[in-house]
Every structure is written in C-alpha cells, then in structure tokens.
PDB file of N, CA and C in Angstrom:
ATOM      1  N   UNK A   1      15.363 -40.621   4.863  1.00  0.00           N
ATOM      2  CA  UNK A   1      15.798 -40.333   6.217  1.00  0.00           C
ATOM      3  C   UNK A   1      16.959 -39.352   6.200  1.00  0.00           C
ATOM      4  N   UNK A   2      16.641 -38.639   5.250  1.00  0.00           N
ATOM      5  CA  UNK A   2      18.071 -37.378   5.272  1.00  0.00           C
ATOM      6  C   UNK A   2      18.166 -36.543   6.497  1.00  0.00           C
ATOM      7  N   UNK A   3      19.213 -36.740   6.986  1.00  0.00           N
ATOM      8  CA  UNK A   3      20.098 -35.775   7.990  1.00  0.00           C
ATOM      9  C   UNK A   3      19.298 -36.185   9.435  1.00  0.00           C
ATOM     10  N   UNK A   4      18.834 -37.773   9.579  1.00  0.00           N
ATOM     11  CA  UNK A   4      18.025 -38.509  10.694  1.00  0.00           C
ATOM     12  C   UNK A   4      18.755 -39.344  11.016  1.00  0.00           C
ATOM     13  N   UNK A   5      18.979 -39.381  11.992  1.00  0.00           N
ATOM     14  CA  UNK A   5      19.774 -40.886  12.487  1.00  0.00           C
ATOM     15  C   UNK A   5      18.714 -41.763  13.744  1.00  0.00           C
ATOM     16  N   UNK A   6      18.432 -42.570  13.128  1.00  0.00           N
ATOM     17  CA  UNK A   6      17.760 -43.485  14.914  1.00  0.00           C
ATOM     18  C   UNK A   6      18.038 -44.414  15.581  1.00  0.00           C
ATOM     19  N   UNK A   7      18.301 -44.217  16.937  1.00  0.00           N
ATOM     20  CA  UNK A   7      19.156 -44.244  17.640  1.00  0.00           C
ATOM     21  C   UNK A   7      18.084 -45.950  18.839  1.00  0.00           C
ATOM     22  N   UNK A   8      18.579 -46.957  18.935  1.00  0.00           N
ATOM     23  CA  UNK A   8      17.828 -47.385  19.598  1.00  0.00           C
ATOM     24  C   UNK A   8      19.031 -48.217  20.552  1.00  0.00           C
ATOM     25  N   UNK A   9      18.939 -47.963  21.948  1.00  0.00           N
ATOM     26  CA  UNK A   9      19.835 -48.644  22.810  1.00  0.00           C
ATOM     27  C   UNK A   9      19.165 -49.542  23.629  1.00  0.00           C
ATOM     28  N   UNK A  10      19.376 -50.594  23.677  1.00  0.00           N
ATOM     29  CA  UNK A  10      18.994 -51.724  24.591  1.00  0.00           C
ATOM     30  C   UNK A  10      20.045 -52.015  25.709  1.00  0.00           C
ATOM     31  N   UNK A  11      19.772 -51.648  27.126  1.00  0.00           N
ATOM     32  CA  UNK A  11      20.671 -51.913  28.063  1.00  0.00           C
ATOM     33  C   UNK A  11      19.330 -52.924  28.818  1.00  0.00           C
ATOM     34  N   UNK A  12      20.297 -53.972  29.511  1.00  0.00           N
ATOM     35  CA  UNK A  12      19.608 -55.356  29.758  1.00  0.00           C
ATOM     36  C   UNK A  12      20.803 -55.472  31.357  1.00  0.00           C
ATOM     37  N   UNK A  13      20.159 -56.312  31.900  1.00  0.00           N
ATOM     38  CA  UNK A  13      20.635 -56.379  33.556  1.00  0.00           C
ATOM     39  C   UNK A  13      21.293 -57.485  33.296  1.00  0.00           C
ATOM     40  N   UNK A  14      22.638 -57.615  33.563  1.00  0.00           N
ATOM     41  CA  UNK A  14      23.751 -59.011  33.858  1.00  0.00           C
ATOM     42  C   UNK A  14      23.032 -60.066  32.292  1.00  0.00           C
ATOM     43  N   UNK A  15      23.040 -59.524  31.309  1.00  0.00           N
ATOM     44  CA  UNK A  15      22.078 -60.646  30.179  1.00  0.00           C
ATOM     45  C   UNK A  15      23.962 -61.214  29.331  1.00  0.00           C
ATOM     46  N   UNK A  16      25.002 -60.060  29.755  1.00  0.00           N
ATOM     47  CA  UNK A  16      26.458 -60.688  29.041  1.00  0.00           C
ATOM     48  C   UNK A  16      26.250 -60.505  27.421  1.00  0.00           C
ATOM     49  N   UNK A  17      26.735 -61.739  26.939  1.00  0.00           N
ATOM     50  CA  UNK A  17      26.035 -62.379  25.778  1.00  0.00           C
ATOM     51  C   UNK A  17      24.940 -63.006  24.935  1.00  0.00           C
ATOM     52  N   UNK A  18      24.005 -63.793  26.303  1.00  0.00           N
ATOM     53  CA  UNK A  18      23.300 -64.446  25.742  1.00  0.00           C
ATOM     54  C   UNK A  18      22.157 -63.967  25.424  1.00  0.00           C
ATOM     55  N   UNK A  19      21.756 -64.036  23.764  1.00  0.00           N
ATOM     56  CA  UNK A  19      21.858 -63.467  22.590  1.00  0.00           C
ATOM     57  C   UNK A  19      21.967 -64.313  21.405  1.00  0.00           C
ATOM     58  N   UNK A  20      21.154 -64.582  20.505  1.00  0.00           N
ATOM     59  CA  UNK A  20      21.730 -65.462  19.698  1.00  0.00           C
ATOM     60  C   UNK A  20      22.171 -65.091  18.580  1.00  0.00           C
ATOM     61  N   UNK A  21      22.226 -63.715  18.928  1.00  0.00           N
ATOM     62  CA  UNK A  21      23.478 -62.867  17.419  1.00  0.00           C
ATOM     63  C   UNK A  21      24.658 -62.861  18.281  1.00  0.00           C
ATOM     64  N   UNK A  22      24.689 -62.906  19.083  1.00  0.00           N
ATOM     65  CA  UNK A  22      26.479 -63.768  19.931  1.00  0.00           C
ATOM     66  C   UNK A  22      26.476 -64.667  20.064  1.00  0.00           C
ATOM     67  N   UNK A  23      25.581 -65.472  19.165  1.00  0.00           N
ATOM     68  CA  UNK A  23      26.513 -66.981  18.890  1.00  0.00           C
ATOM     69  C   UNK A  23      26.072 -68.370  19.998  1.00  0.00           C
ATOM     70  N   UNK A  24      25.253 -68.171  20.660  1.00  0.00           N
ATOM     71  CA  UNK A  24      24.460 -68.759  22.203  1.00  0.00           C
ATOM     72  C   UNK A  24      24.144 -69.747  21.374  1.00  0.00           C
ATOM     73  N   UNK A  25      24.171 -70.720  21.548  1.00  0.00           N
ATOM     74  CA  UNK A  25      23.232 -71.988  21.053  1.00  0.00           C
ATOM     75  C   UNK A  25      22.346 -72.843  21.738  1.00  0.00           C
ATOM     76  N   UNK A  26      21.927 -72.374  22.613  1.00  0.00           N
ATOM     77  CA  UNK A  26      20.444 -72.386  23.122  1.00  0.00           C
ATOM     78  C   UNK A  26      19.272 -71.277  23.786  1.00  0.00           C
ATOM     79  N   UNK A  27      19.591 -70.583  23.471  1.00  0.00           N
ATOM     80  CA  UNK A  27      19.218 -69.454  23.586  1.00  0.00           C
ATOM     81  C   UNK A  27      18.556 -68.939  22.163  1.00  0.00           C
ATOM     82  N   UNK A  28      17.205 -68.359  22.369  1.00  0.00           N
ATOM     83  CA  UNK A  28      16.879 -67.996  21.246  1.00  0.00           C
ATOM     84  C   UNK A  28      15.917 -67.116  20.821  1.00  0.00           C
ATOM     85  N   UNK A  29      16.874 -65.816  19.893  1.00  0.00           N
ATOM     86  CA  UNK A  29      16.159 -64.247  20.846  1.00  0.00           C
ATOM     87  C   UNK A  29      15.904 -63.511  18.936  1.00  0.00           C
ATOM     88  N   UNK A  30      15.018 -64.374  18.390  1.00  0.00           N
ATOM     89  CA  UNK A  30      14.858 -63.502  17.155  1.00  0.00           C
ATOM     90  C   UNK A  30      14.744 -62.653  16.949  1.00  0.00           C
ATOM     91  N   UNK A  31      13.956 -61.762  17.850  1.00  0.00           N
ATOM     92  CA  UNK A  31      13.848 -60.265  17.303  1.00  0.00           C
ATOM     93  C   UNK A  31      15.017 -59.192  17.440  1.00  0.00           C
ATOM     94  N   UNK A  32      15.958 -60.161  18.499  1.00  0.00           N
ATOM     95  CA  UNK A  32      16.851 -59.123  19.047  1.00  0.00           C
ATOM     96  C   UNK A  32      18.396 -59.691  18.110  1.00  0.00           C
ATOM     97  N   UNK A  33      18.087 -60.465  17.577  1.00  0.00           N
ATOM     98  CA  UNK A  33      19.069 -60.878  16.464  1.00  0.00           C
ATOM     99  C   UNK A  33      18.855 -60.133  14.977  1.00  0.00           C
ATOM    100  N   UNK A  34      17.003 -59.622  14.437  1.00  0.00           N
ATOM    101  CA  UNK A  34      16.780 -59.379  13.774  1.00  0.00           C
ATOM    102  C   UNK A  34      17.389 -57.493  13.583  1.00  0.00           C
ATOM    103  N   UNK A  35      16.920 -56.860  14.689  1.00  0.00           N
ATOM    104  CA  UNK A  35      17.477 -55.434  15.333  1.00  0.00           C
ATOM    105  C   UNK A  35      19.222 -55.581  15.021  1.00  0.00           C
ATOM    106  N   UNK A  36      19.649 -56.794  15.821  1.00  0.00           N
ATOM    107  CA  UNK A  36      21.378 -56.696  15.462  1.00  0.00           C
ATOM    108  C   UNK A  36      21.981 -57.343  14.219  1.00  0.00           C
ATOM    109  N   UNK A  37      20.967 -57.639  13.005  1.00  0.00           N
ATOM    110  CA  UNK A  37      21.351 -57.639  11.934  1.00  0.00           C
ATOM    111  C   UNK A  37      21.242 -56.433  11.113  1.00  0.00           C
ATOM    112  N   UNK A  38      20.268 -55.512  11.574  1.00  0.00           N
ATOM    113  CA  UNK A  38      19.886 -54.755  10.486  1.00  0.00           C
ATOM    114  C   UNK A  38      20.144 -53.164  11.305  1.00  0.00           C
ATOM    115  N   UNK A  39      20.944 -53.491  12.314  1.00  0.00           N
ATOM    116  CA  UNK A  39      21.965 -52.410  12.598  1.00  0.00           C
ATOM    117  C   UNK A  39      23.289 -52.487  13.035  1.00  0.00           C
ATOM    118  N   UNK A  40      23.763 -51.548  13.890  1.00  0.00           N
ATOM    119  CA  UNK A  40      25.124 -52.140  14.645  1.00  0.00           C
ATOM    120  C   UNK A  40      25.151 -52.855  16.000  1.00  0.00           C
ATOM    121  N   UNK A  41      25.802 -54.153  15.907  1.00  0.00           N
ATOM    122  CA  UNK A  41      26.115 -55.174  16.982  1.00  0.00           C
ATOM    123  C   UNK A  41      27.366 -54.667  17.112  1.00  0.00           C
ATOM    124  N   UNK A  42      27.738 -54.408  18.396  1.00  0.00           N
ATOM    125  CA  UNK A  42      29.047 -54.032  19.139  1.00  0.00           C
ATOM    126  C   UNK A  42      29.571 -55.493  19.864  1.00  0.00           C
ATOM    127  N   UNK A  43      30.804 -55.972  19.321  1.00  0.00           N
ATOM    128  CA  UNK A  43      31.346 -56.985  20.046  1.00  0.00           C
ATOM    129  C   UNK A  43      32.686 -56.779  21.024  1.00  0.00           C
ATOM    130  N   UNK A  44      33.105 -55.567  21.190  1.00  0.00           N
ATOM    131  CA  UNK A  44      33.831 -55.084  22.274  1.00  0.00           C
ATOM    132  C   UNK A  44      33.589 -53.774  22.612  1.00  0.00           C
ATOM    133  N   UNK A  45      33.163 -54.509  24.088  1.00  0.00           N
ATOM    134  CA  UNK A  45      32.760 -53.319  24.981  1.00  0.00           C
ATOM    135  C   UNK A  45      32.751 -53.153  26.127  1.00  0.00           C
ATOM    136  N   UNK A  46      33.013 -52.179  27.044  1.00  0.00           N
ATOM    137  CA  UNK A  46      33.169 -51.785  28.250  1.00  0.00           C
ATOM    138  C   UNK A  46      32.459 -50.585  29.296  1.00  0.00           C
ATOM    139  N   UNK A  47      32.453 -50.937  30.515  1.00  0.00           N
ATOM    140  CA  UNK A  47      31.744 -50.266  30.873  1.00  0.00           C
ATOM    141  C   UNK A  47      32.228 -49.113  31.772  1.00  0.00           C
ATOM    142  N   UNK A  48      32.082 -48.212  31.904  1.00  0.00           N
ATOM    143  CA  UNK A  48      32.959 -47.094  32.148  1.00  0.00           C
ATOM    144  C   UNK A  48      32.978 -46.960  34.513  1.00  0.00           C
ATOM    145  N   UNK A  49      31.615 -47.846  34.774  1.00  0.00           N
ATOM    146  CA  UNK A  49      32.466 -48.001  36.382  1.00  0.00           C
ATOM    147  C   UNK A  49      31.686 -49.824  36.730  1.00  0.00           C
ATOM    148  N   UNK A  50      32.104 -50.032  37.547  1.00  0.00           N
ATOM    149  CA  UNK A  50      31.527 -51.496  38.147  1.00  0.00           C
ATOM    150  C   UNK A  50      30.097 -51.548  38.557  1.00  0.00           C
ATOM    151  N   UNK A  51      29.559 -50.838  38.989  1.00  0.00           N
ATOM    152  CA  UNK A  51      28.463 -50.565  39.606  1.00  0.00           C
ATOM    153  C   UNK A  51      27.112 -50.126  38.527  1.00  0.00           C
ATOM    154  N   UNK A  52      25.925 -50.844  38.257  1.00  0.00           N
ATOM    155  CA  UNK A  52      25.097 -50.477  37.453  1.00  0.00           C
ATOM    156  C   UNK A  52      24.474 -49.736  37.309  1.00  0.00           C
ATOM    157  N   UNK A  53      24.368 -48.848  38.220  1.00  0.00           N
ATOM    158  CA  UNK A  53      23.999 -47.180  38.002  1.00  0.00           C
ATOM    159  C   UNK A  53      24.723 -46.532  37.869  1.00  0.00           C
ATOM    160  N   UNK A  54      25.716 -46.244  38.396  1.00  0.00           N
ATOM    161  CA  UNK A  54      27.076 -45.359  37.772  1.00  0.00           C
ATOM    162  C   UNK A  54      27.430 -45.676  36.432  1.00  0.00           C
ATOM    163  N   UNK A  55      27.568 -46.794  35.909  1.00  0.00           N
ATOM    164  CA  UNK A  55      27.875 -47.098  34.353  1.00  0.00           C
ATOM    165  C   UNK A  55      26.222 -46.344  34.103  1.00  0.00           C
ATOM    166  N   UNK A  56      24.876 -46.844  34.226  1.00  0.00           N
ATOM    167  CA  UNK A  56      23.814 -46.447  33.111  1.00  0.00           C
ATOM    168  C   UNK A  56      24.162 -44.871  33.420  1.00  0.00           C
ATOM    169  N   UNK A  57      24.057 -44.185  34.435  1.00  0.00           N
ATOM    170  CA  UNK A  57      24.144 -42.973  34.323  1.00  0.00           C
ATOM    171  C   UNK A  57      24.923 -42.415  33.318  1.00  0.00           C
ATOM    172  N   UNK A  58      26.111 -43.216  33.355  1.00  0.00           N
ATOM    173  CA  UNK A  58      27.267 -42.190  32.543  1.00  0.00           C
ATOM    174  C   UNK A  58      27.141 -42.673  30.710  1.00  0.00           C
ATOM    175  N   UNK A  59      26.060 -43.720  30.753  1.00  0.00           N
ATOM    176  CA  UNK A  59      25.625 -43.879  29.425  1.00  0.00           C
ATOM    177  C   UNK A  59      24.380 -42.546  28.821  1.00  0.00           C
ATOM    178  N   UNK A  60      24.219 -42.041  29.841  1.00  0.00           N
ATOM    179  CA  UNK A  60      22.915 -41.191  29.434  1.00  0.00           C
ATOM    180  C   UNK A  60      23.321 -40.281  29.719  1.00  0.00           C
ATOM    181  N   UNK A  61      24.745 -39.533  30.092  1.00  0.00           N
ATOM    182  CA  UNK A  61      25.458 -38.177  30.431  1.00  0.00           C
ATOM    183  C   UNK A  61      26.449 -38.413  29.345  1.00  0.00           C
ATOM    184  N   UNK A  62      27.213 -39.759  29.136  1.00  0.00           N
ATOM    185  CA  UNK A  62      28.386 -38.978  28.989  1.00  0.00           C
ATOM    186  C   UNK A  62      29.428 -38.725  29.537  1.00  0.00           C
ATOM    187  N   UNK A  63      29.182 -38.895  30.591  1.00  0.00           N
ATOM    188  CA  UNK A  63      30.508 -38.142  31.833  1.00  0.00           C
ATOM    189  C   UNK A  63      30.552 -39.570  32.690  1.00  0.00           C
ATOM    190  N   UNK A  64      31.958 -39.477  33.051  1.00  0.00           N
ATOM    191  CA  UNK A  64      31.961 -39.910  34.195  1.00  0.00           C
ATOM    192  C   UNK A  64      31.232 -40.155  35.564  1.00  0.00           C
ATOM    193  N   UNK A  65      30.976 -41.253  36.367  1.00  0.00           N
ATOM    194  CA  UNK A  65      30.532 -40.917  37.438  1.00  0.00           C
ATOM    195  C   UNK A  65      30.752 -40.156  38.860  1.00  0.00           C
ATOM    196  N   UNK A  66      32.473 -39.334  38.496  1.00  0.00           N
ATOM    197  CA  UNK A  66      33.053 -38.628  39.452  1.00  0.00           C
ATOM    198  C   UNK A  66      32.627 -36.903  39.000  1.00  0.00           C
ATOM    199  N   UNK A  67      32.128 -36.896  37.707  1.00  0.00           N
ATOM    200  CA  UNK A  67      31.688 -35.904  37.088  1.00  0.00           C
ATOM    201  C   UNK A  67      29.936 -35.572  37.178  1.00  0.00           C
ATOM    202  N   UNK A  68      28.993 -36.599  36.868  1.00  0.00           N
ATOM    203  CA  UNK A  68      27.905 -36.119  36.985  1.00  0.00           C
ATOM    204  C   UNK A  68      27.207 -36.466  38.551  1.00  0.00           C
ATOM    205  N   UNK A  69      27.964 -37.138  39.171  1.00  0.00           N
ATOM    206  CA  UNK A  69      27.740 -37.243  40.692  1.00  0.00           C
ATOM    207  C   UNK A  69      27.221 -38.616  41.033  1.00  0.00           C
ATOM    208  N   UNK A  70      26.567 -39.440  40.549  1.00  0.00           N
ATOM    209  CA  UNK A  70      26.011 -40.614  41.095  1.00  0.00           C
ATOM    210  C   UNK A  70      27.069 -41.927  40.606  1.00  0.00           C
ATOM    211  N   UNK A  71      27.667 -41.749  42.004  1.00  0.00           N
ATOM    212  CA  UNK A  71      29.023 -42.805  41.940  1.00  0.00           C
ATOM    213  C   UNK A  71      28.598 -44.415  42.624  1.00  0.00           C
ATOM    214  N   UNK A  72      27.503 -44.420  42.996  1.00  0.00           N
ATOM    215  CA  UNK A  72      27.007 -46.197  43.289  1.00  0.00           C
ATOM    216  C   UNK A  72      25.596 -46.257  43.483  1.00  0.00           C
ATOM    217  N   UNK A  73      25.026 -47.060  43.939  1.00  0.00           N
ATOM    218  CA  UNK A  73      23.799 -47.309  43.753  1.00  0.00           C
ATOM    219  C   UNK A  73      22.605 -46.255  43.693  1.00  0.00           C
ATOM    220  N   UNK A  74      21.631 -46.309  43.509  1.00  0.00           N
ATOM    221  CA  UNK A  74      20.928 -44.954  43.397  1.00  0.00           C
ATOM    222  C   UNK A  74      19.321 -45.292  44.001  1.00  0.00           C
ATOM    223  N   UNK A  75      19.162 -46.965  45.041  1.00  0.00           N
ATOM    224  CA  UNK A  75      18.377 -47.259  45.892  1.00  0.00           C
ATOM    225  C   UNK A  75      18.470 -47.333  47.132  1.00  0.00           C
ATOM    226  N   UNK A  76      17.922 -46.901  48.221  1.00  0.00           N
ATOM    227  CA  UNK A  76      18.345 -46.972  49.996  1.00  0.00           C
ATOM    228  C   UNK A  76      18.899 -48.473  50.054  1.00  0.00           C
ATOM    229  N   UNK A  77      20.037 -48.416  50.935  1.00  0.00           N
ATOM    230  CA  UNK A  77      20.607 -47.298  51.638  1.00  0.00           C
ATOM    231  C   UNK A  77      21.419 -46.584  50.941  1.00  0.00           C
ATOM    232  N   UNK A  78      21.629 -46.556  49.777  1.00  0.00           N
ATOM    233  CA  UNK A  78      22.869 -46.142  49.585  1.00  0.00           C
ATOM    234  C   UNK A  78      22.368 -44.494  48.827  1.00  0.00           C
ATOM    235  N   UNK A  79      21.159 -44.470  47.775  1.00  0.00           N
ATOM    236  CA  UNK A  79      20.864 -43.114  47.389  1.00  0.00           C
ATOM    237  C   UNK A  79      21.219 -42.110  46.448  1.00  0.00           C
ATOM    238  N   UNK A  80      22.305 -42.594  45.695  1.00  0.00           N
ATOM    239  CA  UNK A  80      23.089 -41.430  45.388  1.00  0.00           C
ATOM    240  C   UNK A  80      22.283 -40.882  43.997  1.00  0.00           C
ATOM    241  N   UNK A  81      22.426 -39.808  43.416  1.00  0.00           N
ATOM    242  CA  UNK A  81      21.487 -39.409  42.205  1.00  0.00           C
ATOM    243  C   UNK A  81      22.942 -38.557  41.585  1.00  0.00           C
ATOM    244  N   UNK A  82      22.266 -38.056  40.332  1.00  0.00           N
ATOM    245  CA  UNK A  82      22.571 -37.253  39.511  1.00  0.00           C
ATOM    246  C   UNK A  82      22.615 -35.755  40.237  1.00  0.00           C
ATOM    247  N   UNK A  83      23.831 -35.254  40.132  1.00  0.00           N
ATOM    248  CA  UNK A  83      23.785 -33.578  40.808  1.00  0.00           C
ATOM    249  C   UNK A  83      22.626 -33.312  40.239  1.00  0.00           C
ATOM    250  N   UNK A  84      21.919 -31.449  40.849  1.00  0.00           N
ATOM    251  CA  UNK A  84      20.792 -31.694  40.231  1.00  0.00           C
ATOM    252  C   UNK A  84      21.023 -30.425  38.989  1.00  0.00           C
ATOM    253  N   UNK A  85      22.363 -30.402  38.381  1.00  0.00           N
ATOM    254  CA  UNK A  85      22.685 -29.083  37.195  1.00  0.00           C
ATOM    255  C   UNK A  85      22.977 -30.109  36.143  1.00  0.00           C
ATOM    256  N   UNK A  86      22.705 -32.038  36.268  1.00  0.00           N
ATOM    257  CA  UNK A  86      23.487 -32.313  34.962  1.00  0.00           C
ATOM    258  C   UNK A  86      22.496 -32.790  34.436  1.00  0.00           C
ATOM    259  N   UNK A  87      23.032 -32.847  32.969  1.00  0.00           N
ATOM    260  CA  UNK A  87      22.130 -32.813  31.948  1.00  0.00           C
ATOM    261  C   UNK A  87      22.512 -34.328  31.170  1.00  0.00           C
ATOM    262  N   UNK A  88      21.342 -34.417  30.827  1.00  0.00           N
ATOM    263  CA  UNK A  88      21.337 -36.044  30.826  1.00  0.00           C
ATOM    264  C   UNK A  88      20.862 -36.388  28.916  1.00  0.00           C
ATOM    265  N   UNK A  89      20.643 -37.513  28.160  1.00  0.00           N
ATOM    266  CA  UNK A  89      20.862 -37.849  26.736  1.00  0.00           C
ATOM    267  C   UNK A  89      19.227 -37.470  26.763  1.00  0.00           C
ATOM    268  N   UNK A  90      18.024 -38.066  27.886  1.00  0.00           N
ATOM    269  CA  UNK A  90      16.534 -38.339  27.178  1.00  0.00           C
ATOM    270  C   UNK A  90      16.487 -36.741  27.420  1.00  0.00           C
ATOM    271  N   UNK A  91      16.773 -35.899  28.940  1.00  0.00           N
ATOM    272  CA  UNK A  91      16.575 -34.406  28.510  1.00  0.00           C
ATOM    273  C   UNK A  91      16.888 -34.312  27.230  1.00  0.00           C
ATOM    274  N   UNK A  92      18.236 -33.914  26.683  1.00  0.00           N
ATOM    275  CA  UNK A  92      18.518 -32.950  26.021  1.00  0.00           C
ATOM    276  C   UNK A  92      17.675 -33.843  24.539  1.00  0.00           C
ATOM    277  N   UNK A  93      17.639 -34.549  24.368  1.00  0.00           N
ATOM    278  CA  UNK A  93      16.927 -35.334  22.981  1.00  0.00           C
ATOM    279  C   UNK A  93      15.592 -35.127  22.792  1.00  0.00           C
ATOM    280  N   UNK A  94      14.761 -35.065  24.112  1.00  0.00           N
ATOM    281  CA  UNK A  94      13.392 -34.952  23.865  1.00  0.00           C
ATOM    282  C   UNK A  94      12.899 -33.324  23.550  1.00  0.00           C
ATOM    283  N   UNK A  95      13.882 -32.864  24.230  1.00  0.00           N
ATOM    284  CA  UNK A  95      13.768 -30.947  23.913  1.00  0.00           C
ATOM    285  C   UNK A  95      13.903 -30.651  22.840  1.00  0.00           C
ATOM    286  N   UNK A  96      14.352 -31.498  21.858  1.00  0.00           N
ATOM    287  CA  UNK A  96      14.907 -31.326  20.089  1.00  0.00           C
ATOM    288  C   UNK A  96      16.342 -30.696  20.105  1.00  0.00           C
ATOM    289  N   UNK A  97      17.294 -30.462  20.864  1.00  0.00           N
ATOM    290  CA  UNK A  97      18.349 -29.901  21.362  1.00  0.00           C
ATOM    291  C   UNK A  97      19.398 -30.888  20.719  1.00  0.00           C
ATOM    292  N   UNK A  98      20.502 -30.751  19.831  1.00  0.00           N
ATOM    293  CA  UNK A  98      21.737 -31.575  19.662  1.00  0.00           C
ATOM    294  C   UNK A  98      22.365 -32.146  20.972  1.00  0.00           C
ATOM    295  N   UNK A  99      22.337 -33.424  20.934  1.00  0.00           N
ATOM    296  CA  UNK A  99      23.179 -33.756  22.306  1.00  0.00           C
ATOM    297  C   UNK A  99      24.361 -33.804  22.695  1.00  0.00           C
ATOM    298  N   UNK A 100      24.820 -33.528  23.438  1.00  0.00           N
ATOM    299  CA  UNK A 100      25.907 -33.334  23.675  1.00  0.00           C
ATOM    300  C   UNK A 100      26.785 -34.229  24.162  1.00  0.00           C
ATOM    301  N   UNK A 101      26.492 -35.397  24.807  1.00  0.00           N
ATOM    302  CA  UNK A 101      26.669 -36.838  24.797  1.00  0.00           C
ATOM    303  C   UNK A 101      27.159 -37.548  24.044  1.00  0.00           C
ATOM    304  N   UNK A 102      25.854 -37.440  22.679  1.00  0.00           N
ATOM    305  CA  UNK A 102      25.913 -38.130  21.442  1.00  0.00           C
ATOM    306  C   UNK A 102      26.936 -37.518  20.439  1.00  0.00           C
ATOM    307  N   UNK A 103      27.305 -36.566  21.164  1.00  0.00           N
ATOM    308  CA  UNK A 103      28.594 -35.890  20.146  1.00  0.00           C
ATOM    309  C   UNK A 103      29.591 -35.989  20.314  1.00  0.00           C
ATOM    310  N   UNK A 104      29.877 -36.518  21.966  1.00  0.00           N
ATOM    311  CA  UNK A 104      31.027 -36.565  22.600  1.00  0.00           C
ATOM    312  C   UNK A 104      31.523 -38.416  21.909  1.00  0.00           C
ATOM    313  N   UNK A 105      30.001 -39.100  22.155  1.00  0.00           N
ATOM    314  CA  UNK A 105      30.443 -40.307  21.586  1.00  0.00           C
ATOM    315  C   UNK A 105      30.572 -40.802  20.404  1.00  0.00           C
ATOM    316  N   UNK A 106      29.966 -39.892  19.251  1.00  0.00           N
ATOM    317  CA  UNK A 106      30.281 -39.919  18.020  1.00  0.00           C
ATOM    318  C   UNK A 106      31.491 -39.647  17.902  1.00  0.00           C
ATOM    319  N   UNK A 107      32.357 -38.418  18.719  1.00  0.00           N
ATOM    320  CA  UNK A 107      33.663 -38.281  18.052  1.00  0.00           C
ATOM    321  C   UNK A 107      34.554 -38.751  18.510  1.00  0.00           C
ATOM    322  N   UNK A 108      34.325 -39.748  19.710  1.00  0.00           N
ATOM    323  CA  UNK A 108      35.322 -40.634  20.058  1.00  0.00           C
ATOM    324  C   UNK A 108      36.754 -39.851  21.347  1.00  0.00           C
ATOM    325  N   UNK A 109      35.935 -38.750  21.999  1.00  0.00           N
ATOM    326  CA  UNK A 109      36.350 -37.864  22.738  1.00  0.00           C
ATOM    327  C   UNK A 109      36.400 -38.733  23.933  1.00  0.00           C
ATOM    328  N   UNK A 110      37.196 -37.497  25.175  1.00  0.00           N
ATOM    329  CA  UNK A 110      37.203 -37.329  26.378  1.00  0.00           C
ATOM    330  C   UNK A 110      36.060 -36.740  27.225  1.00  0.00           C
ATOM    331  N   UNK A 111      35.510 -37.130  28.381  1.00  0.00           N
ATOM    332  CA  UNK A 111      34.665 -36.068  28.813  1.00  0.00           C
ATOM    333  C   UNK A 111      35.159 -35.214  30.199  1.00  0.00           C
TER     334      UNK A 111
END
C-alpha cells in the first residue's frame, strides 16, 4: 500500500458512545469494534457547530459553517445548502485531486 492511505469515516446520528470499543456493556457492535481495533479510535472529540448539518458539512469541507455557507439545517423550512463555488472532500477525492480538507486536517491547521 505504498504512498495509499484509506480513509474510512463513519458518522452515525446522536449514536455518542454506544459502541462496544467505548466500553458499553450492553451494547454489542463487533464489526464496528473490529474496524476500531485495526485502525484509529478517536476518544476526544468535537464538533465544530451544534447543528448536524453544519458540523457534517464542515466535516466534508473543512471550513467552517460561516465559510462554506450552510449554517443550520439543510431540510424545509429551514433549507440552507452549501454556496454553490465550495468544494467539498467526496468532489475533490473522487476526481483523483489531493484534498484539500484532508490536508488542512492532516496538518492540524486553521481554515
């Protein structure tokens, strides 16, 4: 796998912890314990706004949600989307393009 990295993100709706590679003791999620043994399990973490489309967005930009535009919900009534000039992690990844996201969060930057 020289000069490959693979990249697999699991974002899950209000799921918290429970998980039984966080330790849940009734709960019981083998495959997803097996994935967070045999890669990286993140045990502190945060989400960059309150609202669950503004945080996923800015997981797949990068940016802020005052930056790529969709600052709360993104179903009627409320609507809001992505401006339509920003560029997002599955664009730029599926084009074969270095991301620019993934670089910002590899190096532990500002956006």
């Amino acid at each position: 796998m020289a000069g490959k990295v693979n990249i697999l993100q699991i974002t899950t709706h209000d799921s918290g912890r429970h998980f039984g590679c966080y330790g849940h003791r009734t709960l019981h999620t083998p495959q997803i314990d097996a994935l967070a043994a045999d890669g990286v399990q993140l045990d502190n973490y945060f989400a960059v706004a309150p609202i669950c489309c503004a945080s996923r967005a800015s997981m797949l930009t990068g940016r802020y949600p005052q930056s790529h535009g969709l600052m709360d919900l993104c179903f009627p009534p409320f609507d809001w989307a992505l401006r339509e000039d920003e560029r997002h992690i599955t664009i730029t990844c599926t084009s074969g393009l270095p991301s620019p996201a993934l670089r910002h969060a590899a190096r532990g930057g500002r956006p």
